[in-house]
N, C-alpha and C. Protein backbone atom coordinates (compact mmCIF):
# COMPACT_ATOMS: atom_id res chain seq x y z
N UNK A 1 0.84 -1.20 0.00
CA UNK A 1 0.00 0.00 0.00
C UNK A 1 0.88 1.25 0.00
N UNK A 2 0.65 2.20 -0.87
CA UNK A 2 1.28 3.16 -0.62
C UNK A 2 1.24 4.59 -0.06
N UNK A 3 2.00 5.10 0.17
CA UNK A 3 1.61 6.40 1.49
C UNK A 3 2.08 7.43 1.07
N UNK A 4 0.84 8.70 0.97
CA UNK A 4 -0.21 8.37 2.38
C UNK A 4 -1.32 7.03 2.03
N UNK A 5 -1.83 6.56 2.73
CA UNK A 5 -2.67 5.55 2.25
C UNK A 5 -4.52 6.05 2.45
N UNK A 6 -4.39 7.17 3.34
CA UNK A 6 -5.95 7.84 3.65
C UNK A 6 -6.09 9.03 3.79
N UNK A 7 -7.02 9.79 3.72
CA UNK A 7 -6.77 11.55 3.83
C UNK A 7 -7.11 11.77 5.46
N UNK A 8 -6.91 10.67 6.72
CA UNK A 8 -7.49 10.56 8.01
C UNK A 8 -6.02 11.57 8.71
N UNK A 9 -5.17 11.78 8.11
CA UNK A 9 -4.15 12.19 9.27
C UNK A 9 -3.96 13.90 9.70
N UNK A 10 -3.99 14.05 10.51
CA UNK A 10 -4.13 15.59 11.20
C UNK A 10 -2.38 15.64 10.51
N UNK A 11 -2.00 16.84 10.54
CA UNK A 11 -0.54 17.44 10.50
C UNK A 11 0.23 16.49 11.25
N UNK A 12 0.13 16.81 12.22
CA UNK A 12 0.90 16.43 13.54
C UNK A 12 1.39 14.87 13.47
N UNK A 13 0.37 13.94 12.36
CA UNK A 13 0.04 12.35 12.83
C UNK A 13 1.01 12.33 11.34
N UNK A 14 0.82 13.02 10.22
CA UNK A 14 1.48 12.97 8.82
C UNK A 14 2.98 13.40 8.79
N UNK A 15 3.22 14.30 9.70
CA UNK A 15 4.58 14.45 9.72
C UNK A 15 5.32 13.66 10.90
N UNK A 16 4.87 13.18 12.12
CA UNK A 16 5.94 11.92 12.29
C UNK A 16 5.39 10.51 11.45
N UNK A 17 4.70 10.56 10.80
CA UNK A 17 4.45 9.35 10.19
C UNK A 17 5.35 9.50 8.81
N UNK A 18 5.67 10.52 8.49
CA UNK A 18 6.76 10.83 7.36
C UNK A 18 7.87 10.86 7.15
N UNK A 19 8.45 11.16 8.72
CA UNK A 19 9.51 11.49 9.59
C UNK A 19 9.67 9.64 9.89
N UNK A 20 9.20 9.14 9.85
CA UNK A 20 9.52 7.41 10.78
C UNK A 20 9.80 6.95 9.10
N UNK A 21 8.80 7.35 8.03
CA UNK A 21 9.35 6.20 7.11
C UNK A 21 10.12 7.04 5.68
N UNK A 22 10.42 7.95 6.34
CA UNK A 22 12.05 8.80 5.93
C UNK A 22 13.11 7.83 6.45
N UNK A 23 13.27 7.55 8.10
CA UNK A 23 14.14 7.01 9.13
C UNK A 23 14.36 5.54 8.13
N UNK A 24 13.23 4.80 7.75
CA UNK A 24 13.15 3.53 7.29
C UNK A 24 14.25 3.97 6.32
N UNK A 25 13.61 4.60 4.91
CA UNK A 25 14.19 4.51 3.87
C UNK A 25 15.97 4.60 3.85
N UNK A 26 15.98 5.51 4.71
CA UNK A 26 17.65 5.52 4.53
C UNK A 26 18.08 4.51 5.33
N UNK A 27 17.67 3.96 6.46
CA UNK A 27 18.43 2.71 6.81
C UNK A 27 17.90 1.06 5.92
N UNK A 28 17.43 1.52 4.94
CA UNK A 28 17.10 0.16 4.37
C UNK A 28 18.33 0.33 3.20
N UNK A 29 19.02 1.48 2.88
CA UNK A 29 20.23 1.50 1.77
C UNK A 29 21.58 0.29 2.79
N UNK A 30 21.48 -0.68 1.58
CA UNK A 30 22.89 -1.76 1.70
C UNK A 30 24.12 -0.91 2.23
N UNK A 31 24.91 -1.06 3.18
CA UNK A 31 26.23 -0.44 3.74
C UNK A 31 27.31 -0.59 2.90
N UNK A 32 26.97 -1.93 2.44
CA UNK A 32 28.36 -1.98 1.36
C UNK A 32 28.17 -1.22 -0.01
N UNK A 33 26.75 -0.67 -0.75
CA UNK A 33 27.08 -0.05 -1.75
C UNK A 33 27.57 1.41 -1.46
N UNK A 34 27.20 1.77 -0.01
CA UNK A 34 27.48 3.01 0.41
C UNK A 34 29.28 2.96 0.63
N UNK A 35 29.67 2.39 1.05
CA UNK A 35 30.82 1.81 0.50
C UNK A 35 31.88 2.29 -0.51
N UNK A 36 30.97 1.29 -1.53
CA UNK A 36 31.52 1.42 -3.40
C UNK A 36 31.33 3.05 -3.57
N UNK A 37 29.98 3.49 -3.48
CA UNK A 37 29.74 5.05 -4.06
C UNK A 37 31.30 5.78 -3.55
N UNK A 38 31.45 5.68 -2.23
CA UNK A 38 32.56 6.55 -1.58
C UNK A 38 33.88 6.11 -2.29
N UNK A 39 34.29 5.05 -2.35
CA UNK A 39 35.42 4.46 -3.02
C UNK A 39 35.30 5.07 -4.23
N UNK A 40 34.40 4.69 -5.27
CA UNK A 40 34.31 5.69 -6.39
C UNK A 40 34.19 6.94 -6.69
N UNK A 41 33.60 7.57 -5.96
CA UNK A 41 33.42 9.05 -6.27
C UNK A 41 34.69 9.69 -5.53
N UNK A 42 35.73 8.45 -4.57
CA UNK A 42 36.90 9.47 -3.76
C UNK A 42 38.10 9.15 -4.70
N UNK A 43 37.96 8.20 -5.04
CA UNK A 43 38.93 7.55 -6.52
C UNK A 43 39.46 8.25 -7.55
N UNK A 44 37.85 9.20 -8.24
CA UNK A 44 37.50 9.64 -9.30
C UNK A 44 38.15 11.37 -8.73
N UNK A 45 37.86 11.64 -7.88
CA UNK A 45 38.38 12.97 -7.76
C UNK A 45 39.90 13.37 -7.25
N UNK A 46 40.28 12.28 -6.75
CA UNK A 46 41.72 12.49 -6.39
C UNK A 46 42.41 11.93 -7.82
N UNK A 47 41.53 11.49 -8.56
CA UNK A 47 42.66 11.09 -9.77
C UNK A 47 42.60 12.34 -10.69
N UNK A 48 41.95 12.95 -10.40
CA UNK A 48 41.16 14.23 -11.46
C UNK A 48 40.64 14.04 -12.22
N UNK A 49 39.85 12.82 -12.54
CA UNK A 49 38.80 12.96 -13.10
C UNK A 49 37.64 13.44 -13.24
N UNK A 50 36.66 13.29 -13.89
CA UNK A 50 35.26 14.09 -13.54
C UNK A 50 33.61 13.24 -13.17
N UNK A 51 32.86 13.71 -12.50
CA UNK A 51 31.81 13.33 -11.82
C UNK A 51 30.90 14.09 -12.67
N UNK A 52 30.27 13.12 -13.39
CA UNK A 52 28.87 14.10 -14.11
C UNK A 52 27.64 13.69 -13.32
N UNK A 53 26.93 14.23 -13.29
CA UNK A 53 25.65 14.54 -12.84
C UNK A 53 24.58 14.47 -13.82
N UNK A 54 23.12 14.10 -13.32
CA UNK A 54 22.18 14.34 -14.09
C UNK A 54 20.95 13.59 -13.37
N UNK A 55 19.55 14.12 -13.68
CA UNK A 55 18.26 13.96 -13.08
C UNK A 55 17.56 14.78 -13.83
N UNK A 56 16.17 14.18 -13.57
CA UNK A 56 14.73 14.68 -14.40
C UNK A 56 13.78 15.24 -13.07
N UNK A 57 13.12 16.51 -12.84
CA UNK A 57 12.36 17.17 -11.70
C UNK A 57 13.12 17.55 -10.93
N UNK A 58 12.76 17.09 -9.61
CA UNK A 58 13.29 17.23 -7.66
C UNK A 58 14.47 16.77 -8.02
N UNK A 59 14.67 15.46 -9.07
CA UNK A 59 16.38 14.50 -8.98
C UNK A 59 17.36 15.45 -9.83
N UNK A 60 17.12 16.39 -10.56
CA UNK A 60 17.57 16.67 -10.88
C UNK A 60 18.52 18.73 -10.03
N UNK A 61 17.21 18.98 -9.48
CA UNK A 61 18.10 20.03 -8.28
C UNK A 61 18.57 19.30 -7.42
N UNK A 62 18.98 17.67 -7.09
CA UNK A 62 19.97 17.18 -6.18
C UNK A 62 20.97 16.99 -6.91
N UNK A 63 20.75 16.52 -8.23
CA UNK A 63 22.03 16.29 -8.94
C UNK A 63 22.85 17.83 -9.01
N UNK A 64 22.54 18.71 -9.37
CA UNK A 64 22.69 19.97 -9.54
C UNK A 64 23.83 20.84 -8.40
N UNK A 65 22.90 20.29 -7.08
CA UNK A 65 23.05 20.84 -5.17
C UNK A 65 24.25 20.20 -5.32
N UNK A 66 24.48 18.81 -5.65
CA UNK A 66 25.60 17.79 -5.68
C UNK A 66 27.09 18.76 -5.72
N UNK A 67 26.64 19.49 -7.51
CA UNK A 67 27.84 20.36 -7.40
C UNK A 67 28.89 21.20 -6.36
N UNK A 68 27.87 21.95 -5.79
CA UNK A 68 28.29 23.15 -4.95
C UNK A 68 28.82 22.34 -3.48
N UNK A 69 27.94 21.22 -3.31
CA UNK A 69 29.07 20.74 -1.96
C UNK A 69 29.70 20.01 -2.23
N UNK A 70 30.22 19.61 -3.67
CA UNK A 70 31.47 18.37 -3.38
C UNK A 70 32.28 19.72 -3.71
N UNK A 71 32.18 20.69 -5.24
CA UNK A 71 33.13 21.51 -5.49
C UNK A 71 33.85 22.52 -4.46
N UNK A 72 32.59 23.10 -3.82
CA UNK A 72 33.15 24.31 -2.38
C UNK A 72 33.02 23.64 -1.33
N UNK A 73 32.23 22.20 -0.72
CA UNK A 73 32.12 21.66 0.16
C UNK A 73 32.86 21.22 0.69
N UNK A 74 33.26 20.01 -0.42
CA UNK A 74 34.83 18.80 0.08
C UNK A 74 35.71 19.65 0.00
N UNK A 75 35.99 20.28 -1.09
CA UNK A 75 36.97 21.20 -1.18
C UNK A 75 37.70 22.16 -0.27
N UNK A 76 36.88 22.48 0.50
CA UNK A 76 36.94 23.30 1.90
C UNK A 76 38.26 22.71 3.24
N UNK A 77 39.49 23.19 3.51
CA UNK A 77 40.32 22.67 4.47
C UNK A 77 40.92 21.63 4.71
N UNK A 78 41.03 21.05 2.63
CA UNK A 78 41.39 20.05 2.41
C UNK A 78 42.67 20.40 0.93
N UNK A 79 42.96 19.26 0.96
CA UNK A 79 43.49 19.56 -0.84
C UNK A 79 43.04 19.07 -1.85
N UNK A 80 41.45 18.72 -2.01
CA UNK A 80 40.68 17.87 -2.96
C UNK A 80 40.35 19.31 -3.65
N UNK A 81 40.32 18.84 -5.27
CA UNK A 81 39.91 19.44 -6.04
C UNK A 81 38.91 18.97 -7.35
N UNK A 82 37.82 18.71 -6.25
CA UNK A 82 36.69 18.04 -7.10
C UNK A 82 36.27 18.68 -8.30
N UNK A 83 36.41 17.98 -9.73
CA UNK A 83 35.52 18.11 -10.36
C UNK A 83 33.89 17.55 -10.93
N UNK A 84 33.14 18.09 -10.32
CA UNK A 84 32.02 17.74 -10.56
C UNK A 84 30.92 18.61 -11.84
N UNK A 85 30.50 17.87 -13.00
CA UNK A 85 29.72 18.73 -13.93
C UNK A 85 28.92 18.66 -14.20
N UNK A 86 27.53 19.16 -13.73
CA UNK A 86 26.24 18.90 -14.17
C UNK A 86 25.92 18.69 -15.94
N UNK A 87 25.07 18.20 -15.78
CA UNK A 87 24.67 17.94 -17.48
C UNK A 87 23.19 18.73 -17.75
N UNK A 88 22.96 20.17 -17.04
CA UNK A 88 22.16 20.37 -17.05
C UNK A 88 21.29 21.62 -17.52
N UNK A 89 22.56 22.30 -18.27
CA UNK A 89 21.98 23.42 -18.74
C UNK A 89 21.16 23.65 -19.34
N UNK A 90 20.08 24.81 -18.88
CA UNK A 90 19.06 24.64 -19.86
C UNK A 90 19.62 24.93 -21.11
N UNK A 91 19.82 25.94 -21.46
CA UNK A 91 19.96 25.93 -23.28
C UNK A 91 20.57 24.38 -23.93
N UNK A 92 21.71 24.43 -23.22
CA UNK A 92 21.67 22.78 -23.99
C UNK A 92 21.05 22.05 -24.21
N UNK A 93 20.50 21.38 -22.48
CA UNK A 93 19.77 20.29 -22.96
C UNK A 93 17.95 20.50 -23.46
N UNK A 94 17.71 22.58 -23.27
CA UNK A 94 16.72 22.32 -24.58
C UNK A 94 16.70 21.69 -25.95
N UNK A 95 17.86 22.46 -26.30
CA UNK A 95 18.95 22.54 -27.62
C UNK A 95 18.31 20.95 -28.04
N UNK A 96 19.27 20.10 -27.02
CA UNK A 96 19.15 18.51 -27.80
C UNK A 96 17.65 18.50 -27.46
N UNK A 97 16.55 18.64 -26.67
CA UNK A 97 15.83 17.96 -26.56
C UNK A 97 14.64 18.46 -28.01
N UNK A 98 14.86 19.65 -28.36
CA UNK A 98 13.95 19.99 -29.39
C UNK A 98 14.95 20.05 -30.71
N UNK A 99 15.85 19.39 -30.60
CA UNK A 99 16.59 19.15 -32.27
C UNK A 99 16.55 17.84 -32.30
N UNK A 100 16.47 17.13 -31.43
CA UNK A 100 17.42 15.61 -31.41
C UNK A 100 16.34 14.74 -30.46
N UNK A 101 16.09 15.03 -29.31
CA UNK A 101 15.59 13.95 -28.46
C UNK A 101 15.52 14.11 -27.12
N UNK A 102 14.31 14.41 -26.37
CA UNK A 102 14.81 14.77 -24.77
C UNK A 102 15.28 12.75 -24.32
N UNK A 103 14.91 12.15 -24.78
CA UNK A 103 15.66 11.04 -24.16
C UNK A 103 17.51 11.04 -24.48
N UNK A 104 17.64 11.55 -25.42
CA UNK A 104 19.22 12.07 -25.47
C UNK A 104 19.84 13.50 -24.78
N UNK A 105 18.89 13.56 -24.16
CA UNK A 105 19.64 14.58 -23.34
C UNK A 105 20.87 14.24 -22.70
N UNK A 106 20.83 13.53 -21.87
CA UNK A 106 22.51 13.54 -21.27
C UNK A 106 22.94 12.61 -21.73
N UNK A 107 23.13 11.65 -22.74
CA UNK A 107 23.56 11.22 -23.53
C UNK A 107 24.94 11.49 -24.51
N UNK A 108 23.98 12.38 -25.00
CA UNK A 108 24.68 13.65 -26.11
C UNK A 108 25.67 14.19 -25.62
N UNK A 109 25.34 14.57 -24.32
CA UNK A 109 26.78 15.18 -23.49
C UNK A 109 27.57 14.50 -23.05
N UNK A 110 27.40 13.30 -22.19
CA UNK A 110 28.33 12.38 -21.87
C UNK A 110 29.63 11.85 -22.53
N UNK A 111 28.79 11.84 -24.59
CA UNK A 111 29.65 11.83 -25.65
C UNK A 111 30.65 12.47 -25.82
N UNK A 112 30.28 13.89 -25.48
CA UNK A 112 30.53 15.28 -26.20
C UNK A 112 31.40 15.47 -24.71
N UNK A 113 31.51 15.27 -23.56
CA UNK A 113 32.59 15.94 -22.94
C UNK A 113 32.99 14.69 -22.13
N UNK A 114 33.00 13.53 -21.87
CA UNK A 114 33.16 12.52 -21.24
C UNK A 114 34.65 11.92 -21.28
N UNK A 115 35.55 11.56 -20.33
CA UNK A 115 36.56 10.78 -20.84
C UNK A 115 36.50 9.30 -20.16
N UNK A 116 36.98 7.88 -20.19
CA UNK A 116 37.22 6.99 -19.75
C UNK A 116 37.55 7.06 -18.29
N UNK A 117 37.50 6.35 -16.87
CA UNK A 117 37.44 6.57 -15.66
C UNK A 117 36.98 7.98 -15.42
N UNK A 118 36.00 8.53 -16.15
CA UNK A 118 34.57 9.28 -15.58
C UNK A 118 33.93 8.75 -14.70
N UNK A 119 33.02 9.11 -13.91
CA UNK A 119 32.10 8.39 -13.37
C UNK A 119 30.94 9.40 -13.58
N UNK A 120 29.41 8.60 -13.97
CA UNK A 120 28.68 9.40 -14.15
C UNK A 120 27.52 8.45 -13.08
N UNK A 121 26.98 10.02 -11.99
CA UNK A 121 26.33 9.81 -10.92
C UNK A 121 24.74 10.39 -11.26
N UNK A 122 23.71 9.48 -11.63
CA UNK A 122 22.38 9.78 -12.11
C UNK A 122 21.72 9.58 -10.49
N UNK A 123 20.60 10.70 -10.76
CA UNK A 123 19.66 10.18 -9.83
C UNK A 123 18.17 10.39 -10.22
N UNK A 124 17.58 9.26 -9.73
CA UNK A 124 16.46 8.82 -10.43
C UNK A 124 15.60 8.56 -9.50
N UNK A 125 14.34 8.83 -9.17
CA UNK A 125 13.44 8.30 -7.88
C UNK A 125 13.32 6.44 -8.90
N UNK A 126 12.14 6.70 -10.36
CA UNK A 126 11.92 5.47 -10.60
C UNK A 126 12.94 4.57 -11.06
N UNK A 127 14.00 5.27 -11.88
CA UNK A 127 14.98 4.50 -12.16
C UNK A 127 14.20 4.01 -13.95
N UNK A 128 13.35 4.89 -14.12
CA UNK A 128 13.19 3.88 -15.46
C UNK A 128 12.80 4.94 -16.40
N UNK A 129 13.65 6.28 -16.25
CA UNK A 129 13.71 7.29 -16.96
C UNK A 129 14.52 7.04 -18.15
N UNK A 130 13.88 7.06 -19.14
CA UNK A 130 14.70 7.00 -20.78
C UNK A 130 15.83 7.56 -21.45
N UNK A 131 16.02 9.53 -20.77
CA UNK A 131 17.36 9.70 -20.71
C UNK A 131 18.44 9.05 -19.98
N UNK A 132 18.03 9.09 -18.75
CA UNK A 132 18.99 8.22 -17.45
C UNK A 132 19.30 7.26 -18.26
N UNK A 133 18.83 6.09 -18.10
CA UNK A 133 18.97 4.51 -18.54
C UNK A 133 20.05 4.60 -19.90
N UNK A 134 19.42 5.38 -21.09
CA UNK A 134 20.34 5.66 -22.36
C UNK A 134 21.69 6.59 -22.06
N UNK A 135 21.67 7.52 -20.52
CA UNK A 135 22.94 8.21 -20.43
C UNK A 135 23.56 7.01 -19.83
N UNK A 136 23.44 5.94 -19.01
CA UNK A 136 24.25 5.03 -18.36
C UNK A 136 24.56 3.95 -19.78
N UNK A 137 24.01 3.52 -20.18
CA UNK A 137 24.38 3.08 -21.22
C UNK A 137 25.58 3.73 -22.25
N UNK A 138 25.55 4.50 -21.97
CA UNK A 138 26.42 5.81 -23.35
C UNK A 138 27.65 5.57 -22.57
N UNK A 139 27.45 6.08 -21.10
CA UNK A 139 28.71 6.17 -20.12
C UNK A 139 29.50 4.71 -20.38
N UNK A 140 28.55 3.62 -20.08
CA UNK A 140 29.18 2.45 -20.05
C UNK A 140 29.83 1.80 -21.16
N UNK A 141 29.67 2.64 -22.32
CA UNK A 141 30.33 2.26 -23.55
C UNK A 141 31.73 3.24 -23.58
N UNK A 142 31.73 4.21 -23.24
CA UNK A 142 32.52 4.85 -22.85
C UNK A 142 33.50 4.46 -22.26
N UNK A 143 33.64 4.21 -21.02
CA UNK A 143 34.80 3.64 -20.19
C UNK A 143 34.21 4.33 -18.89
N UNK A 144 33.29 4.46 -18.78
CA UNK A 144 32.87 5.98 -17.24
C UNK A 144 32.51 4.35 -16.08
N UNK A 145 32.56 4.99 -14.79
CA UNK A 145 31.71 4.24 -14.05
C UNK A 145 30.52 4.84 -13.75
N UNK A 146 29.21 3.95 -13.64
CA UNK A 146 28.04 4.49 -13.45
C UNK A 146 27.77 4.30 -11.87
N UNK A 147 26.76 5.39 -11.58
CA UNK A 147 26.39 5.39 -10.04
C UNK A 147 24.86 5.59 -10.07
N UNK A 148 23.81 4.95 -9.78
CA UNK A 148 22.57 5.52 -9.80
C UNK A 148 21.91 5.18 -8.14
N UNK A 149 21.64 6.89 -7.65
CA UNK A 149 20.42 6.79 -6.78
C UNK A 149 19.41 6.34 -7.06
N UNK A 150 18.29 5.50 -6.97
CA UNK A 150 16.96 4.58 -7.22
C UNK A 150 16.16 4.60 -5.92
N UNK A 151 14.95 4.80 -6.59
CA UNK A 151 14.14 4.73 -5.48
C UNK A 151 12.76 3.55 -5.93
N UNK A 152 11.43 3.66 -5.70
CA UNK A 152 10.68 2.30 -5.84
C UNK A 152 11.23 1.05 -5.80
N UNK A 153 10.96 0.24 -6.87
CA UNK A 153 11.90 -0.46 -7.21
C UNK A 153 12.86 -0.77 -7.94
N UNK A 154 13.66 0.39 -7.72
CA UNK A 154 14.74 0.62 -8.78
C UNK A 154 14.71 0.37 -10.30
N UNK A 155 13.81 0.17 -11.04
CA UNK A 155 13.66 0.47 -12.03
C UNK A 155 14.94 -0.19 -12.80
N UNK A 156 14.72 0.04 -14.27
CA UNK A 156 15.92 -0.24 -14.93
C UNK A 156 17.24 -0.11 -14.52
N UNK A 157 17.29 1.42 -13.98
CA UNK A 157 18.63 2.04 -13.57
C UNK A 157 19.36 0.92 -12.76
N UNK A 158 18.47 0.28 -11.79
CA UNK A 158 19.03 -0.73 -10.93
C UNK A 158 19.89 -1.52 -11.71
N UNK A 159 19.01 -2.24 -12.99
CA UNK A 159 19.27 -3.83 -13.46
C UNK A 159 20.49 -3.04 -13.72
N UNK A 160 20.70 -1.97 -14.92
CA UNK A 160 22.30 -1.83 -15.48
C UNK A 160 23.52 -1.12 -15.04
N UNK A 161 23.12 -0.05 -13.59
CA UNK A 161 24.40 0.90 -12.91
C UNK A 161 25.54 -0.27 -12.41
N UNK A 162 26.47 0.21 -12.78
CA UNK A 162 27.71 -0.59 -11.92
C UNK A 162 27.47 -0.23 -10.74
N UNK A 163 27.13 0.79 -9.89
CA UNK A 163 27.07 0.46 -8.17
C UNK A 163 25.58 1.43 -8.20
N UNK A 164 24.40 0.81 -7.47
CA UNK A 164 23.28 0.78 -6.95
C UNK A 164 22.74 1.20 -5.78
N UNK A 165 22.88 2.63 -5.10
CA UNK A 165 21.89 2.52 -4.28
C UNK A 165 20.56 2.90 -4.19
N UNK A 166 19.88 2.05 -3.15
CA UNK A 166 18.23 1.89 -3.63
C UNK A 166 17.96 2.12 -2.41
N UNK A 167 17.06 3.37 -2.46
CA UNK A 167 16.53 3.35 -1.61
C UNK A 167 15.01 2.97 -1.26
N UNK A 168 14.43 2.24 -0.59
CA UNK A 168 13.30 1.19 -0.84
C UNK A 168 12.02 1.99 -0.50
N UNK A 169 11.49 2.81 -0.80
CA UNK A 169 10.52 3.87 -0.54
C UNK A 169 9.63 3.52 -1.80
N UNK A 170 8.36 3.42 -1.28
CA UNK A 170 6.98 4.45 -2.79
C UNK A 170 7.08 5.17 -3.15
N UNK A 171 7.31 6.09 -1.77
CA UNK A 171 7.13 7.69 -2.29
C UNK A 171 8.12 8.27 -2.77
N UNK A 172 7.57 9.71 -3.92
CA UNK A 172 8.61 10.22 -4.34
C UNK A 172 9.27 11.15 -3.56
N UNK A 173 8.78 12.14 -2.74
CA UNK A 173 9.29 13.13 -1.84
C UNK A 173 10.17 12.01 -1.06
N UNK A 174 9.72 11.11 -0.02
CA UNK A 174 10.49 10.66 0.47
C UNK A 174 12.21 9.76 -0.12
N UNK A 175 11.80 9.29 -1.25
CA UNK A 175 13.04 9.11 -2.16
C UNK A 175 13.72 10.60 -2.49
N UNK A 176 13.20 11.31 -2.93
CA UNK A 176 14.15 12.51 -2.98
C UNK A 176 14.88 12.91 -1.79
N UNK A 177 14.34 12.65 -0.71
CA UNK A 177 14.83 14.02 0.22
C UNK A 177 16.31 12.70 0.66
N UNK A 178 15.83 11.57 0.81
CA UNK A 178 16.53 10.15 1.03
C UNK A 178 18.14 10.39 0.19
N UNK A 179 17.87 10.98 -0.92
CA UNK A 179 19.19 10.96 -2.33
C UNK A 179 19.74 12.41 -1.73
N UNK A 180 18.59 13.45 -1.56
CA UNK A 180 19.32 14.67 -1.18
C UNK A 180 20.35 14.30 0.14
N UNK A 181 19.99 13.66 1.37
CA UNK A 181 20.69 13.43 2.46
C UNK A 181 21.99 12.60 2.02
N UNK A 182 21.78 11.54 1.23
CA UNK A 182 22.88 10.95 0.63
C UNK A 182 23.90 12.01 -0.09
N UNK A 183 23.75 12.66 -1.24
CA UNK A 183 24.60 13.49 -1.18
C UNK A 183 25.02 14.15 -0.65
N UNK A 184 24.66 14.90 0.52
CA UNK A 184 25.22 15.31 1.97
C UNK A 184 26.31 14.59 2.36
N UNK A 185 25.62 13.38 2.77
CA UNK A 185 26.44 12.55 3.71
C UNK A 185 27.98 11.93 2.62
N UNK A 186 27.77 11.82 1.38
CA UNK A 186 28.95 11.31 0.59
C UNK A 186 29.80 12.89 0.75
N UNK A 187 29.07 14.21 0.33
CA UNK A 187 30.07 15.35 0.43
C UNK A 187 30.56 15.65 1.88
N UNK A 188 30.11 15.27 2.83
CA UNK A 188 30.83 15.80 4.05
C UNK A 188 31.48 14.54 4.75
N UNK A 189 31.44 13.39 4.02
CA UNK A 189 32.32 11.98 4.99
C UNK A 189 33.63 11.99 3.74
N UNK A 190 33.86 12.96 2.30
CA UNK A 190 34.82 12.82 1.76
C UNK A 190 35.81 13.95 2.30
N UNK A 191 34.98 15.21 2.62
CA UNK A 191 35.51 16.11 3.07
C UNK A 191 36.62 15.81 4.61
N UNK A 192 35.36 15.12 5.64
CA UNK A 192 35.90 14.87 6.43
C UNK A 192 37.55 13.68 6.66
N UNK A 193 37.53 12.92 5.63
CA UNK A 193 38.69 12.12 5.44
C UNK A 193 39.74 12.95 4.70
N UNK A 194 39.16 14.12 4.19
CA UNK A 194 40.38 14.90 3.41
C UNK A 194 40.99 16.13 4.02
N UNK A 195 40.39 16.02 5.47
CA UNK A 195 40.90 17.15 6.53
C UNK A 195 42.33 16.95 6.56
N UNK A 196 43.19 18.23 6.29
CA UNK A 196 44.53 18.09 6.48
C UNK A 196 44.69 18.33 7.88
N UNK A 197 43.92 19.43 8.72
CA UNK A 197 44.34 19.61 9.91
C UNK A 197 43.67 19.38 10.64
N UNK A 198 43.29 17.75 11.44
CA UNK A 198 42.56 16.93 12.23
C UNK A 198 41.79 18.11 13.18
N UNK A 199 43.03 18.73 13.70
CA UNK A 199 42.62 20.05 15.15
C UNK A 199 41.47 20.82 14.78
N UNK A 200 41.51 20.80 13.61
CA UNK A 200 40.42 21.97 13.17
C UNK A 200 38.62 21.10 13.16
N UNK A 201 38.90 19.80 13.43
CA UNK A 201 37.73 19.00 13.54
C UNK A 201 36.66 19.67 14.99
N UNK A 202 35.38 19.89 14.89
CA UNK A 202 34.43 19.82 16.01
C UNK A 202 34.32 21.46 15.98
N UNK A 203 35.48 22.29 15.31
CA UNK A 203 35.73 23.91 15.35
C UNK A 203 35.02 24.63 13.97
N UNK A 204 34.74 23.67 12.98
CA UNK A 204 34.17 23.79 11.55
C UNK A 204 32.97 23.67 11.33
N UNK A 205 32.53 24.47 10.50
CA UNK A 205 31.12 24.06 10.11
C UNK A 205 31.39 23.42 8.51
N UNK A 206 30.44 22.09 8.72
CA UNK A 206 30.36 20.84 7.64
C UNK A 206 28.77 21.64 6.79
């Protein structure tokens, strides 16, 4: 059944009832892909490579947010010099989507600026979005590693990303906000391992 499941709940009863199966969703994500994501995305930036980004709606201002805290985030009191690049400009990906194909939207780009040990980080609530699925595909012909946030039941994105996390939710708000906290938590646990000056720990704002 999915939630809300009745229009019976006062405020008060809908927001810890939202608040408890928020709590679920992120502790139902596997530890070990949380893991892989960190290994890869800490891999990919200390080698200087690049982290592309991309999402359709809400997934796509996380993919976006992604930027600004790995680039000024991690970056911050460390010596990481993340590159992270959204695939999301509007004029572009109008550009392709009314010449060419909104399912080639990030596709087209992946082509067009992508190199081998890329990693390209999609996020998707259903996972069975037609650009997504065809940009992981593109990447994976490429040489990139793929990363997809998933939410329902992971959708396609699941069957083909090289590393998977799923977060096991219906809902879409609650899958979003689930991927938004995840990118948090990947930009401030890379940051935090890339502290040069330990002392300055508990004195910082993350």
């Amino acid at each position: 059944m999915f939630f809300p499941e009745n229009q019976e709940y006062d405020l008060e009863k809908f927001h810890k009832e939202y608040s408890k199966k928020l709590h679920y969703a992120l502790n139902s994500i596997n530890p070990k892909c949380l893991e892989e994501v960190y290994n890869a995305l800490s891999n990919c930036i200390v080698s200087g490579s690049t982290v592309f980004t991309c999402g359709n709606g809400g997934s796509s201002s996380i993919a976006e947010h992604l930027v600004c805290d790995f680039v000024k985030g991690s970056s911050a009191d460390s010596n990481l010099q993340p590159k992270i690049y959204p695939l999301l400009s509007t004029p572009l990906l109008t550009a392709i989507a009314n010449d060419i194909s909104y399912k080639d939207v990030f596709s087209f780009q992946i082509e067009h600026y992508s190199n081998p040990n890329d990693v390209l980080l999609s996020v998707s609530s259903s996972g069975n979005s037609e650009n997504i699925t065809k940009a992981i595909k593109k990447a994976q012909s490429m040489g990139l590693l793929t990363i997809s946030f998933v939410g329902f039941d992971g959708g396609k994105a699941k069957e083909i990303s090289d590393i998977v996390v799923h977060v096991k939710t219906d809902n879409y708000g609650l899958a979003e906000d689930a991927h938004h906290a995840l990118m948090h938590i990947f930009a401030q646990y890379i940051r935090l391992k890339a502290i040069v000056d330990i002392n300055k720990l508990g004195k910082i704002k993350f």
